[in-house]
Structure formats: structure tokens, C-alpha cells
N, C-alpha and C. Protein backbone atom coordinates (compact mmCIF):
# COMPACT_ATOMS: atom_id res chain seq x y z
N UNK A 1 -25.52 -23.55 -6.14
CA UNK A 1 -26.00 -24.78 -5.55
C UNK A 1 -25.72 -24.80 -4.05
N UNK A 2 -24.47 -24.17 -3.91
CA UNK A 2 -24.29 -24.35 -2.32
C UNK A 2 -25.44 -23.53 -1.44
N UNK A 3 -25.55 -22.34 -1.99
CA UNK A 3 -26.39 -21.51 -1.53
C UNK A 3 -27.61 -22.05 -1.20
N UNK A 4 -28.26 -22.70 -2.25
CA UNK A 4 -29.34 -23.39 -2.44
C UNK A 4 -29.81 -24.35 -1.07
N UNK A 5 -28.85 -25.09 -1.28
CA UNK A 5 -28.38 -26.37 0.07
C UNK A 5 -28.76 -25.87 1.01
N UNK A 6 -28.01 -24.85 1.16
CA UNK A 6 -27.80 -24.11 2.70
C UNK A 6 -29.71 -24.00 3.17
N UNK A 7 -30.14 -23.17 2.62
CA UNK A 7 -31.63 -22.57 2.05
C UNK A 7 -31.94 -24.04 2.40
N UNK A 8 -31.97 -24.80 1.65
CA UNK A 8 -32.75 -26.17 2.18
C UNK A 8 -32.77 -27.09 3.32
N UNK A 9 -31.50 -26.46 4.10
CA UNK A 9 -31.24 -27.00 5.51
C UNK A 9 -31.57 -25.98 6.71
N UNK A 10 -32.06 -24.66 6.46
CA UNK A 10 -32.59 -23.94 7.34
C UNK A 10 -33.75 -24.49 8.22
N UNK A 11 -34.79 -24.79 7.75
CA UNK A 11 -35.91 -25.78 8.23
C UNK A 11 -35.11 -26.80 9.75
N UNK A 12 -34.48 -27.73 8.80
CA UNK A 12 -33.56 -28.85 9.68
C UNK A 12 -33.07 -28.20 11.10
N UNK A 13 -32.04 -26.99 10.77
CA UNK A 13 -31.67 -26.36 11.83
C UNK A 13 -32.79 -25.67 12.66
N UNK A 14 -33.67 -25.21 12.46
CA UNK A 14 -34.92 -24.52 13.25
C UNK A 14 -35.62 -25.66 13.95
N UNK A 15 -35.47 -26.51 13.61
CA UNK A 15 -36.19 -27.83 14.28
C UNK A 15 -35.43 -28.24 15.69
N UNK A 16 -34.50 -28.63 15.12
CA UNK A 16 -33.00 -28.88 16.13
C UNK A 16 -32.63 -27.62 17.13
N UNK A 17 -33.56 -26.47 17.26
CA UNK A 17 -33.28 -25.27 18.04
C UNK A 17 -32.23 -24.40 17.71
N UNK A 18 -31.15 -24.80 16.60
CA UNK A 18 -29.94 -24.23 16.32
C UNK A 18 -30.31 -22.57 15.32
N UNK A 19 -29.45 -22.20 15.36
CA UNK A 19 -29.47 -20.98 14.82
C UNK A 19 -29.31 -20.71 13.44
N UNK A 20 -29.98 -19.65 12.15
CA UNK A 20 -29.70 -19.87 11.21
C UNK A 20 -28.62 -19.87 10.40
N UNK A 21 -27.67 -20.15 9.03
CA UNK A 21 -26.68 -19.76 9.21
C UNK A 21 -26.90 -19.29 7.82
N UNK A 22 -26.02 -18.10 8.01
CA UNK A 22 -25.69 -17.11 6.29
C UNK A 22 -24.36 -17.53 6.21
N UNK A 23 -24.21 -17.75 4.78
CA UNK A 23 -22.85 -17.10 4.22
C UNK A 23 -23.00 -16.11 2.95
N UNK A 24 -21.87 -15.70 3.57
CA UNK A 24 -21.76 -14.85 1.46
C UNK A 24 -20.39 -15.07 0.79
N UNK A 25 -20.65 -15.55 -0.29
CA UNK A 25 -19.34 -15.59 -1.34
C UNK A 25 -19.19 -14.49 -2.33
N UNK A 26 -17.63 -14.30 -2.20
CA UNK A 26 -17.34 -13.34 -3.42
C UNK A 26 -16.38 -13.93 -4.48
N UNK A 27 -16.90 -13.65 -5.45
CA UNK A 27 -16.30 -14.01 -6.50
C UNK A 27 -15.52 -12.95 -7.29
N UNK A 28 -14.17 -13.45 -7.81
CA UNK A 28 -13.64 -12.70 -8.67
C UNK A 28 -12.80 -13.41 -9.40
N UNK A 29 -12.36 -13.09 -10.56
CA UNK A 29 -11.36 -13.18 -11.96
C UNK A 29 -10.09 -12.27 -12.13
N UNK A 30 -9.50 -13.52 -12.22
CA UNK A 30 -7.71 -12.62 -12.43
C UNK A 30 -7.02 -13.58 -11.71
N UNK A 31 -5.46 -12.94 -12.39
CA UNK A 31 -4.36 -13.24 -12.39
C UNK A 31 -4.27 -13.92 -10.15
N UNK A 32 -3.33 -15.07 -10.16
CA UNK A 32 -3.40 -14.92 -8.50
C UNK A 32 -2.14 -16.49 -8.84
N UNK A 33 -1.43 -16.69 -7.78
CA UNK A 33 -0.40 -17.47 -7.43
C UNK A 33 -1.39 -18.73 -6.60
N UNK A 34 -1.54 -19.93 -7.21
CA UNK A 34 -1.96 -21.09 -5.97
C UNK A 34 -0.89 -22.12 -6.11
N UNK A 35 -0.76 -22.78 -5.04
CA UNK A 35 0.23 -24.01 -4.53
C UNK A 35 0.81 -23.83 -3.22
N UNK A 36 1.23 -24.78 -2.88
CA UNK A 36 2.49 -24.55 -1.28
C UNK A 36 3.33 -23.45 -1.68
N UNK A 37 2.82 -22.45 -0.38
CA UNK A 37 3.88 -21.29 -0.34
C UNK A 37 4.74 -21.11 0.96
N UNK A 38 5.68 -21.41 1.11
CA UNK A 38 6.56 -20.33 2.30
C UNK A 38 7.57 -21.42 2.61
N UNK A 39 8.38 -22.31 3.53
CA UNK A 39 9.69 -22.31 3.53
C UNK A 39 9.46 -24.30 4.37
N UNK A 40 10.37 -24.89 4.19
CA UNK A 40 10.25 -26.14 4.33
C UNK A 40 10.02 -26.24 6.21
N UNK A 41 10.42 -25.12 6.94
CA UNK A 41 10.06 -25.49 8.14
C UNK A 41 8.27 -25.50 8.05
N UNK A 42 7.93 -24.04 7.48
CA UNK A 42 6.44 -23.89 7.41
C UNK A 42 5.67 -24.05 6.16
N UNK A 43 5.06 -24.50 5.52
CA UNK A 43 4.32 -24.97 4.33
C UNK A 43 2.93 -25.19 4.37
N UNK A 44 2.06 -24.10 3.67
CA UNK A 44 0.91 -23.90 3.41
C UNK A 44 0.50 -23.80 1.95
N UNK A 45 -0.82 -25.13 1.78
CA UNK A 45 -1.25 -24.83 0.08
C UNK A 45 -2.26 -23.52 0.46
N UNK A 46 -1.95 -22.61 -0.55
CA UNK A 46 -2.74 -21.12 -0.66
C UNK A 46 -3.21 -20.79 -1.71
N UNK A 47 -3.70 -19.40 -1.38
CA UNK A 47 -3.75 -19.15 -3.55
C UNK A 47 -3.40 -17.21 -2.57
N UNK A 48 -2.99 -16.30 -3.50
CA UNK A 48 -2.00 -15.23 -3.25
C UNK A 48 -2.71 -14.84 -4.23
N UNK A 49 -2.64 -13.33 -4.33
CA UNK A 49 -2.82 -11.89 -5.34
C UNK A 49 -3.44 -11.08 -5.22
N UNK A 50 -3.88 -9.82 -5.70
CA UNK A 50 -4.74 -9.09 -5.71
C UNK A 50 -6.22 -9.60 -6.25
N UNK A 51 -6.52 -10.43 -7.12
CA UNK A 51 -7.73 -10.79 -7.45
C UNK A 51 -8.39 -11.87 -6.00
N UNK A 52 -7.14 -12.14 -5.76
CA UNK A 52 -7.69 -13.25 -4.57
C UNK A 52 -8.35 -12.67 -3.43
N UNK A 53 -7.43 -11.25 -3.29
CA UNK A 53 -7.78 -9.72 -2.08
C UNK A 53 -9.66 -9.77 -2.33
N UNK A 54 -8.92 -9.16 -3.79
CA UNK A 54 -10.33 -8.70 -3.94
C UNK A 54 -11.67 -9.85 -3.66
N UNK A 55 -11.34 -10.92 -4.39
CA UNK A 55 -12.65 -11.72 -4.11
C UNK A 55 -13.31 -11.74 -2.47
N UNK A 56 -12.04 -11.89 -1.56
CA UNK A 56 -12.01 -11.75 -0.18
C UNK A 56 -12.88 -10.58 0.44
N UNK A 57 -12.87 -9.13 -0.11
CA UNK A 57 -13.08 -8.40 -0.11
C UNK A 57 -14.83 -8.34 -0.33
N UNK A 58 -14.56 -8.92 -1.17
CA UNK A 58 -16.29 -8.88 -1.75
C UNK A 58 -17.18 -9.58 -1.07
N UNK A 59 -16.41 -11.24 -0.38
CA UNK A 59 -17.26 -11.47 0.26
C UNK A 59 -18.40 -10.75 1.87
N UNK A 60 -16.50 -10.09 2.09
CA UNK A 60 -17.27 -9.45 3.44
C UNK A 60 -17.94 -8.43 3.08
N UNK A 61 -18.52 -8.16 1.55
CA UNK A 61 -19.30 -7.01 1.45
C UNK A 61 -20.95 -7.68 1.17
N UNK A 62 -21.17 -8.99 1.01
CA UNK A 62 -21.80 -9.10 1.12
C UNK A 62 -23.31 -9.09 1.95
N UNK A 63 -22.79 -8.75 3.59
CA UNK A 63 -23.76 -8.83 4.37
C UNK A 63 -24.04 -7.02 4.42
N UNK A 64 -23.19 -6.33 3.32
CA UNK A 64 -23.97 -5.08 3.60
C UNK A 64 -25.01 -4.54 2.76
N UNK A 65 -24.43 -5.64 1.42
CA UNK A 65 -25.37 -5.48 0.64
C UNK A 65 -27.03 -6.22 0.71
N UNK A 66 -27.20 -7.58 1.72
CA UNK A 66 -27.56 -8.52 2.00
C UNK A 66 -28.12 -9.33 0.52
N UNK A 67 -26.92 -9.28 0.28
CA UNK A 67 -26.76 -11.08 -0.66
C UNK A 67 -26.08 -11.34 -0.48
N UNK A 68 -26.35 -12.92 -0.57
CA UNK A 68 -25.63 -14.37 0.14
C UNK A 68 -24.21 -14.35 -1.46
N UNK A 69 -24.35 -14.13 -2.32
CA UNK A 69 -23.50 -14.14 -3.62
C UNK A 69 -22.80 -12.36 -4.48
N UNK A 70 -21.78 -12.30 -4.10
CA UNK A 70 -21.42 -10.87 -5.03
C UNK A 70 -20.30 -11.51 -5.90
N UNK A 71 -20.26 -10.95 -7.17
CA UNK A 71 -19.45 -10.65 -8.28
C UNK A 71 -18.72 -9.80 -8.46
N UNK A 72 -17.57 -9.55 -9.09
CA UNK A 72 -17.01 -8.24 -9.81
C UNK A 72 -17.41 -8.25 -10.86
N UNK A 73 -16.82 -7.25 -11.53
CA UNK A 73 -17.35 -6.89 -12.97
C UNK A 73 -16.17 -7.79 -13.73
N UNK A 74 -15.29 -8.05 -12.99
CA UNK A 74 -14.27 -8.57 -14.08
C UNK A 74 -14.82 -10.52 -14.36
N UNK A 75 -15.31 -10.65 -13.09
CA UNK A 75 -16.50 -12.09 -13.40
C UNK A 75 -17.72 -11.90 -13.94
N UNK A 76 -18.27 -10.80 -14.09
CA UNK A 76 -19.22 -10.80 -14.61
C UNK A 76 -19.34 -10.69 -16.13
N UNK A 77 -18.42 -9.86 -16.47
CA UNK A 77 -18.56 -10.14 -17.95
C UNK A 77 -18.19 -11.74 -18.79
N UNK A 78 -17.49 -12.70 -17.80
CA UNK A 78 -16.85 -14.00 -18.46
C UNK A 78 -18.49 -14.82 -18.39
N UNK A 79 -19.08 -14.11 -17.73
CA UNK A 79 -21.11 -14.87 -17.78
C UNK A 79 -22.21 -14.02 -18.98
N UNK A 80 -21.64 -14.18 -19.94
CA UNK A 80 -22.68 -12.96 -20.84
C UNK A 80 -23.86 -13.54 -21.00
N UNK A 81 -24.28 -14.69 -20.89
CA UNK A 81 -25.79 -15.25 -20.75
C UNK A 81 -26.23 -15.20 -19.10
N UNK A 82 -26.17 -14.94 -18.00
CA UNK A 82 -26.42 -14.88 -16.90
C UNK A 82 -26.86 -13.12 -16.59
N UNK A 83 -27.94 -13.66 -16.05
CA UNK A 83 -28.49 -11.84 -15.43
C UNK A 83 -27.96 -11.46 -13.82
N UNK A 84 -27.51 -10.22 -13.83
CA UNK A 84 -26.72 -9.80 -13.04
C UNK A 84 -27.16 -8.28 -12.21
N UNK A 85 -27.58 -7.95 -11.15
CA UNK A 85 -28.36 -6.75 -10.51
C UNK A 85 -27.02 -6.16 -10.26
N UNK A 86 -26.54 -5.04 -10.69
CA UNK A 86 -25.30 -3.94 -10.45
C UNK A 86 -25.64 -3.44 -9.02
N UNK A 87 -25.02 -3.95 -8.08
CA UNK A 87 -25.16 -3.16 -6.57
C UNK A 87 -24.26 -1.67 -6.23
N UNK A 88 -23.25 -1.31 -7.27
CA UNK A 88 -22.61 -0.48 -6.29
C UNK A 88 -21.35 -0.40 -7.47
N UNK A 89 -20.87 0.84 -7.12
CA UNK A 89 -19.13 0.94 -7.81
C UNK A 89 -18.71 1.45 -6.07
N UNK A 90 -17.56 0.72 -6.19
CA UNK A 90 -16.57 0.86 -4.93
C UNK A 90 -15.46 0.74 -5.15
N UNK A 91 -14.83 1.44 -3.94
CA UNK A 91 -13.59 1.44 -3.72
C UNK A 91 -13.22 0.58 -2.45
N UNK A 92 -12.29 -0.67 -2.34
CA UNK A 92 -12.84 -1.33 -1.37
C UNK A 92 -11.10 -1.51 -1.05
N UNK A 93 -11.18 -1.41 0.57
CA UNK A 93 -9.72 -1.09 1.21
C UNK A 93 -8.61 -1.52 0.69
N UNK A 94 -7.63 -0.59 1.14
CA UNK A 94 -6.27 -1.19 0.48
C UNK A 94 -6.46 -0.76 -1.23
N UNK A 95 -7.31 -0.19 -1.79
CA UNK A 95 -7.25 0.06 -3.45
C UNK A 95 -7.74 1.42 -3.79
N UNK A 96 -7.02 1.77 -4.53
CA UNK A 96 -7.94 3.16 -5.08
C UNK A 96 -9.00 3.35 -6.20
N UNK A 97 -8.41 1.83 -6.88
CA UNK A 97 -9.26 2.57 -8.04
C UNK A 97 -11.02 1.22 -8.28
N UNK A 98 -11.74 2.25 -8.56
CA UNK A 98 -12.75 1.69 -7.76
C UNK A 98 -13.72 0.43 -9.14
N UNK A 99 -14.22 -0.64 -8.35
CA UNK A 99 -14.83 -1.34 -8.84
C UNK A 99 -16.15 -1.73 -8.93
N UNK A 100 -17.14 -2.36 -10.50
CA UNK A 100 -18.40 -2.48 -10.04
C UNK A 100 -18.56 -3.96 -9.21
N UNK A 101 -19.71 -3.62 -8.49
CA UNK A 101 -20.23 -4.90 -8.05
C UNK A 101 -21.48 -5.58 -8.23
N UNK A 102 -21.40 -6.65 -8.31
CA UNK A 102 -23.09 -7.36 -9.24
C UNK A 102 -23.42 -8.56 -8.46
N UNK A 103 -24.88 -8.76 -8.31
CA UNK A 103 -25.41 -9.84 -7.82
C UNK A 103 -25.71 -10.74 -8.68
N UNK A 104 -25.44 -11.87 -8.79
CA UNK A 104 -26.08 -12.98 -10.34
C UNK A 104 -27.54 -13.08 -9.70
N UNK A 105 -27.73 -13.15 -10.42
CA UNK A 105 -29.37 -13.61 -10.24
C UNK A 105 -30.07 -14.61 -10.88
N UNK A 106 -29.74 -15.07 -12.04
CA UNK A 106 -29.83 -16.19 -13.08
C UNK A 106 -29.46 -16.42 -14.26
N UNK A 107 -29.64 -17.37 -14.91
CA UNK A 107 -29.76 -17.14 -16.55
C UNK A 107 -30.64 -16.05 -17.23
N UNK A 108 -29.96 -15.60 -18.30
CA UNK A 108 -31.04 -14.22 -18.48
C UNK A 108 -32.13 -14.77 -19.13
N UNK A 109 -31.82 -15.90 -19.92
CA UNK A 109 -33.65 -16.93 -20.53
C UNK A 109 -34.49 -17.24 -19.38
N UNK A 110 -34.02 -17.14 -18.05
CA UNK A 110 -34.69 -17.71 -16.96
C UNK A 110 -35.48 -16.62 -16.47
N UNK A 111 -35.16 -15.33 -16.72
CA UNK A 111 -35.80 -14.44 -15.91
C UNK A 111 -37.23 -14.20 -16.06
N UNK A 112 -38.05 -13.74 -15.08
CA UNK A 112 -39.57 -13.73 -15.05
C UNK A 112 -39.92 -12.00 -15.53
N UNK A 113 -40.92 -12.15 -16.53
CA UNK A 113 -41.41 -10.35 -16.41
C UNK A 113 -41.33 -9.66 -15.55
N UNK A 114 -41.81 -10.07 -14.12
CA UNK A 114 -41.75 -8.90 -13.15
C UNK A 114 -40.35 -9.13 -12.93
N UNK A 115 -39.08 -10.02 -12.75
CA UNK A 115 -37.76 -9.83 -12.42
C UNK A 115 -36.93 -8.40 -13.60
N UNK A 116 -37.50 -8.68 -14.64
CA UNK A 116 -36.80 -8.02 -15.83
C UNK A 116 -37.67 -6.36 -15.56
N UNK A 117 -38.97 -6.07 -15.12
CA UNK A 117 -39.09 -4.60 -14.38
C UNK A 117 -38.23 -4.13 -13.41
N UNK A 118 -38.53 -5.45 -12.17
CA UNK A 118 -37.63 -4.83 -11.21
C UNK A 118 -36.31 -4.31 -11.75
N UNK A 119 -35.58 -5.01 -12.16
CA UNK A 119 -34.47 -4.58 -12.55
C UNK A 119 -33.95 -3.10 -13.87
N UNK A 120 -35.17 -3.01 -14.67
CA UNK A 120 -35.38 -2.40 -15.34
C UNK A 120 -35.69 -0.80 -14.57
N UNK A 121 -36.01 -1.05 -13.63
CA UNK A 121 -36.56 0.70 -12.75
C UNK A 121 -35.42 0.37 -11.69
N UNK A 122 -34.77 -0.49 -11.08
CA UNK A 122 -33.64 -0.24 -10.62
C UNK A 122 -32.38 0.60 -11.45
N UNK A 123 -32.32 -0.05 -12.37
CA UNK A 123 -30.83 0.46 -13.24
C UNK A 123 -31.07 1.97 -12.72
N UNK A 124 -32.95 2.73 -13.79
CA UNK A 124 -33.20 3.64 -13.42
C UNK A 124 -32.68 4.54 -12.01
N UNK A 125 -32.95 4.19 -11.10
CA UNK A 125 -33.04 4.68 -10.10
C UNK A 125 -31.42 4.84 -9.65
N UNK A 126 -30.55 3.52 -10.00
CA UNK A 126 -29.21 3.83 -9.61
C UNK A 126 -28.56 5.01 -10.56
N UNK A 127 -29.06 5.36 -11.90
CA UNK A 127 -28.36 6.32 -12.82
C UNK A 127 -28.55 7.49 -12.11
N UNK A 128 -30.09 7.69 -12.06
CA UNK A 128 -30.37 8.66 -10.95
C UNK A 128 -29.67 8.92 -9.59
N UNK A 129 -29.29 7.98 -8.89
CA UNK A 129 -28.53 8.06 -8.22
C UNK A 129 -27.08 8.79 -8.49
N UNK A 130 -26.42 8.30 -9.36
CA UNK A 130 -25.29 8.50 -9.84
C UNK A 130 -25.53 10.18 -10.19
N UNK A 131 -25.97 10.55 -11.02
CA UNK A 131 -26.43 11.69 -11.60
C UNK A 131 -27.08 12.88 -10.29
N UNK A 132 -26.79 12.67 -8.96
CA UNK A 132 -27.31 13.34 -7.84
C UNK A 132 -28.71 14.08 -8.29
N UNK A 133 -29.91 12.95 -9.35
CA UNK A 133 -31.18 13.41 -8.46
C UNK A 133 -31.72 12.75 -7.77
N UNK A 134 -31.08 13.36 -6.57
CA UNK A 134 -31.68 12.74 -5.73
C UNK A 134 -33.32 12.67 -5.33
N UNK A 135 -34.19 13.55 -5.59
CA UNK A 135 -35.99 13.16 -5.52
C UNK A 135 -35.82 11.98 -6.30
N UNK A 136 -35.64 11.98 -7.50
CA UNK A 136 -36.79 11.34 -8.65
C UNK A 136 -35.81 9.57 -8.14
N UNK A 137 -34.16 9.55 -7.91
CA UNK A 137 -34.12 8.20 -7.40
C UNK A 137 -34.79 7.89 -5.84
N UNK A 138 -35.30 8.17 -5.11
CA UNK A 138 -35.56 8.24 -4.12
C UNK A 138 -37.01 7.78 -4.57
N UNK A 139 -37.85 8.26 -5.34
CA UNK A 139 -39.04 7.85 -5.48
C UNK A 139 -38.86 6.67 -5.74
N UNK A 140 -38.33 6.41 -7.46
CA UNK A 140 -37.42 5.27 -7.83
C UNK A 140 -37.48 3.43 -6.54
N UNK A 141 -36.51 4.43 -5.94
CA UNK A 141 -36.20 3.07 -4.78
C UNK A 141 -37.22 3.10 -4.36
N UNK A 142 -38.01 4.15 -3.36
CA UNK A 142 -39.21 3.51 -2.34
C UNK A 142 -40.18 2.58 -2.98
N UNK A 143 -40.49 2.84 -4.05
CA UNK A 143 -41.14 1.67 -5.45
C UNK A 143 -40.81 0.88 -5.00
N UNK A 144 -39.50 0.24 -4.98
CA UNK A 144 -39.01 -0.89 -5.19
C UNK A 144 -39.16 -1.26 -4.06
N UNK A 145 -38.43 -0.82 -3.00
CA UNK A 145 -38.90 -0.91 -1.72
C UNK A 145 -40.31 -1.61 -1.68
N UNK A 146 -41.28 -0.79 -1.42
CA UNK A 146 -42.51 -1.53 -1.63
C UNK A 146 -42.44 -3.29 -2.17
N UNK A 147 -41.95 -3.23 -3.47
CA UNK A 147 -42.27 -3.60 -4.23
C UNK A 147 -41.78 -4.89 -3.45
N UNK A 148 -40.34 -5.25 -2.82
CA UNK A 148 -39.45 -6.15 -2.55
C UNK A 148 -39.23 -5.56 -1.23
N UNK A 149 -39.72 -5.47 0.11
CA UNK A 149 -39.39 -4.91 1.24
C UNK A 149 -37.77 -5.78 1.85
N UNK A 150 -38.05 -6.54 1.72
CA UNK A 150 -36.77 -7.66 2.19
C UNK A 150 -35.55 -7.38 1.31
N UNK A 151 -35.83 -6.32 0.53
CA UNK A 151 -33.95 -6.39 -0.06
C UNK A 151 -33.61 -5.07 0.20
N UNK A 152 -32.51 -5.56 1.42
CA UNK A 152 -31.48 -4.04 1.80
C UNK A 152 -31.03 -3.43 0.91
N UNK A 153 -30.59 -3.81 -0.28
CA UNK A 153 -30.28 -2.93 -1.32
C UNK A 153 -30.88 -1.47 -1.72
N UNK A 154 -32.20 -1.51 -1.64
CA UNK A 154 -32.70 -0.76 -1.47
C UNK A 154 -32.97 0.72 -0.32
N UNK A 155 -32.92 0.00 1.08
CA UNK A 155 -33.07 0.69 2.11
C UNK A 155 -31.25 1.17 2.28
N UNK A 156 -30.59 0.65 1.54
CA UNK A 156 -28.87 1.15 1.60
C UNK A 156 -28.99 2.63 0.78
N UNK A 157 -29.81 2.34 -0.03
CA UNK A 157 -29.18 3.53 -1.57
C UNK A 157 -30.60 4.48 -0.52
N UNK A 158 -31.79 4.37 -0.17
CA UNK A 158 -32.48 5.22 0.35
C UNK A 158 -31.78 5.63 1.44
N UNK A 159 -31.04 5.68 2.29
CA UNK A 159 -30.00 5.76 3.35
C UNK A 159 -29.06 6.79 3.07
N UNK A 160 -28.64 6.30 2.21
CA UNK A 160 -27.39 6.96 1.43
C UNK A 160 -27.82 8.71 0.79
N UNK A 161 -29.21 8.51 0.10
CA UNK A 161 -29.71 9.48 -0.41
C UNK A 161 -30.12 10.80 0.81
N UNK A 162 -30.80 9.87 1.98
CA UNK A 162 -31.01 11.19 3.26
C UNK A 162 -29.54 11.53 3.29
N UNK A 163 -28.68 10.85 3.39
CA UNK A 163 -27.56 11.45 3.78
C UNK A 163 -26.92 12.49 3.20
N UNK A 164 -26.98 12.53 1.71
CA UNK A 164 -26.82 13.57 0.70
C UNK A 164 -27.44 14.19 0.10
N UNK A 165 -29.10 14.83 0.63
CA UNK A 165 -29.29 15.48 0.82
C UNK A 165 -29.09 16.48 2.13
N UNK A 166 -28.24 16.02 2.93
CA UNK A 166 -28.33 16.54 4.01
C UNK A 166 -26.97 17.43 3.62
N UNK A 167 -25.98 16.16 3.01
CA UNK A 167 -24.37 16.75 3.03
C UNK A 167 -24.43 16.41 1.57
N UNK A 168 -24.32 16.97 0.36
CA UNK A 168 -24.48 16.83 -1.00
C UNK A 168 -22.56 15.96 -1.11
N UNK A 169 -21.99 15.59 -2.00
CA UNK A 169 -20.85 15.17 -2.28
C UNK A 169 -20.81 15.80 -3.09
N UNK A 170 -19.10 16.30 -3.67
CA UNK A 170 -18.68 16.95 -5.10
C UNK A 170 -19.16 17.10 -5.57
N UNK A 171 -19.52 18.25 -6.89
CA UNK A 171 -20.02 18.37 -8.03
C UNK A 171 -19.14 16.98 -8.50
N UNK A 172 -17.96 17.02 -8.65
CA UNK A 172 -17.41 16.15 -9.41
C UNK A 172 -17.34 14.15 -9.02
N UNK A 173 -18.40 14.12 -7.84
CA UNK A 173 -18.68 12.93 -7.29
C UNK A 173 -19.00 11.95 -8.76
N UNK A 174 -18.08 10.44 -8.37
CA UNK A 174 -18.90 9.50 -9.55
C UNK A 174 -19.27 8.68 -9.29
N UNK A 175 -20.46 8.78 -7.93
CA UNK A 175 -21.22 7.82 -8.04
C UNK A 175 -20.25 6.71 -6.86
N UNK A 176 -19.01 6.73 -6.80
CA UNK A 176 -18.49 5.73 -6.13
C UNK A 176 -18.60 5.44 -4.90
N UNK A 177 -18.71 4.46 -4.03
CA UNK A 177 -18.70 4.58 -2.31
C UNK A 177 -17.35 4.09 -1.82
N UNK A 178 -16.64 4.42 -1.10
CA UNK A 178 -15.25 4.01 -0.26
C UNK A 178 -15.70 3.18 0.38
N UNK A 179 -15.08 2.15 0.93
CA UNK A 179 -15.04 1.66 1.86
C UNK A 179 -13.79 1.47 2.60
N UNK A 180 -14.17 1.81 3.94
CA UNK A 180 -12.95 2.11 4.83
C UNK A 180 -12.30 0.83 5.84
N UNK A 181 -13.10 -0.11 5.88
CA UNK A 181 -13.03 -1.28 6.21
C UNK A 181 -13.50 -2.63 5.36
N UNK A 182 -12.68 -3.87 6.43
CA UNK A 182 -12.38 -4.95 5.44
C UNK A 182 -13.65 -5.67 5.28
């Protein structure tokens, strides 16, 4: 809904000469400490943990993925009626061991035929990905591409693919991307 809002006040701001504004939220699930933390001179209500990292984490990954909304997998499974586009397994700073990441996209009763292709020749194309063939995902994406020019998601994993064909990764590569910043 917030998202939504926002989207509905773009207009308003273009009128008023002001500039547009994005956000992206990340969401995540798990264990995390909230209430006033630290010492009676200084006192701040917070929330603390690694799930909290992570959600943090996700948000600033949003503008690379360009969606305004990312998930973990550990929120995504607590939505088993909601449809969800898998962007990526990462490793995202400060952690080693690496996580998926998902875009919600709707209720899965909500989805439209052509949403349930797109997504259907995406999966495709990311297995392919994963699996280093690189032609047949590469065809894969430019499809989609076409298909949806406005979603970086696409022009990321086609990106990614010149790149490894150029410099292949491990035989024993899984598919994961590092990220080296926050």
C-alpha cells in the first residue's frame, strides 16, 4: 500500500516541479531484539540482530535490482498464497552464507496469463543461468527483455552473462553473486 501511495503522488510532485521519489523496502523474518537499548545517560527505542542486518541489507539491494519491494526467502515462504519473482541467491556483506531473494508480486489467484509466462520462461532462463548455459539463458532473457524493456532484472542477468562469457566462473560456481558492498 505504501508503495502504491507513493505511485499515486508522483503526478502531484511533477506538477509542483519537485523531483520523483523511489524507495525500496526490504523485508525479512527472524529472530531480532526491539525496545530501548543502551544506558540511562543515552537511550534509544531500536530493534537489533542479524535478521534486522539483513532486512537492511535487502533494502539497499533494491535499486540494483530495480524494485521498489525485496523479500528473503525466509519471508517468503511465511506468504504461500502470494506470487513471488526469485531475483538472485546472494551473499550480501558481512555474511557468508548466501541467500535467495524474491520480489512479491501478488496474490497467486491474482495473477494474469501473461504474468504466470513471464515468470514461467524467467525461472527458465535463471536455471539456465545457474547451470552456465549461457546462449540458451541469454536468448531466454532478451525475450523477456523485449517482452518487459523497463525491468533491470533482466538487463542485470544479460550483463552478468557478457561478463562470463568473457571470464567463465568455477566449474564448481552455484549460481551465487557476492556482494561486496552495503
Amino acid at each position: 500500500e505504501m508503495v502504491a501511495k507513493l505511485a499515486s503522488l508522483q503526478d502531484h510532485f511533477k506538477t509542483r516541479g519537485w523531483p520523483p521519489i523511489r524507495v525500496g523496502v526490504g523485508l525479512n523474518t527472524g529472530d531480532m531484539t526491539v525496545g530501548n537499548m543502551g544506558s540511562t545517560f543515552r537511550l534509544a527505542y531500536t530493534v537489533m540482530g542479524d535478521a534486522v542486518n539483513l532486512g537492511s541489507r535487502l533494502e539497499s539491494l533494491t535499486k540494483n535490482y530495480g524494485v521498489d519491494i525485496m523479500v528473503s526467502e525466509f519471508t517468503s515462504v511465511r506468504v504461500p498464497d502470494f506470487a513471488f519473482r526469485e531475483l538472485d541467491c546472494v551473499r550480501v556483506k558481512g555474511k557468508d552464507k548466501p541467500v535467495k531473494i524474491y520480489e512479491p508480486i501478488g496474490p497467486e489467484r491474482d495473477l494474469k496469463p501473461d504474468e504466470r509466462e513471464e515468470l514461467a520462461l524467467y525461472n527458465e532462463a535463471l536455471t539456465l543461468y545457474r547451470s552456465q548455459q549461457w546462449v540458451p539463458a541469454r536468448q531466454a532473457l532478451a525475450r523477456l527483455q523485449q517482452q518487459a524493456p523497463a525491468r533491470a532484472l533482466y538487463a542485470l542477468y544479460l550483463a552478468r552473462i557478457a561478463h562470463f562469457e568473457q571470464q567463465p566462473p568455477p566449474a564448481d560456481w552455484d549460481g551465487t553473486y557476492t556482494f561486496l558492498t552495503k
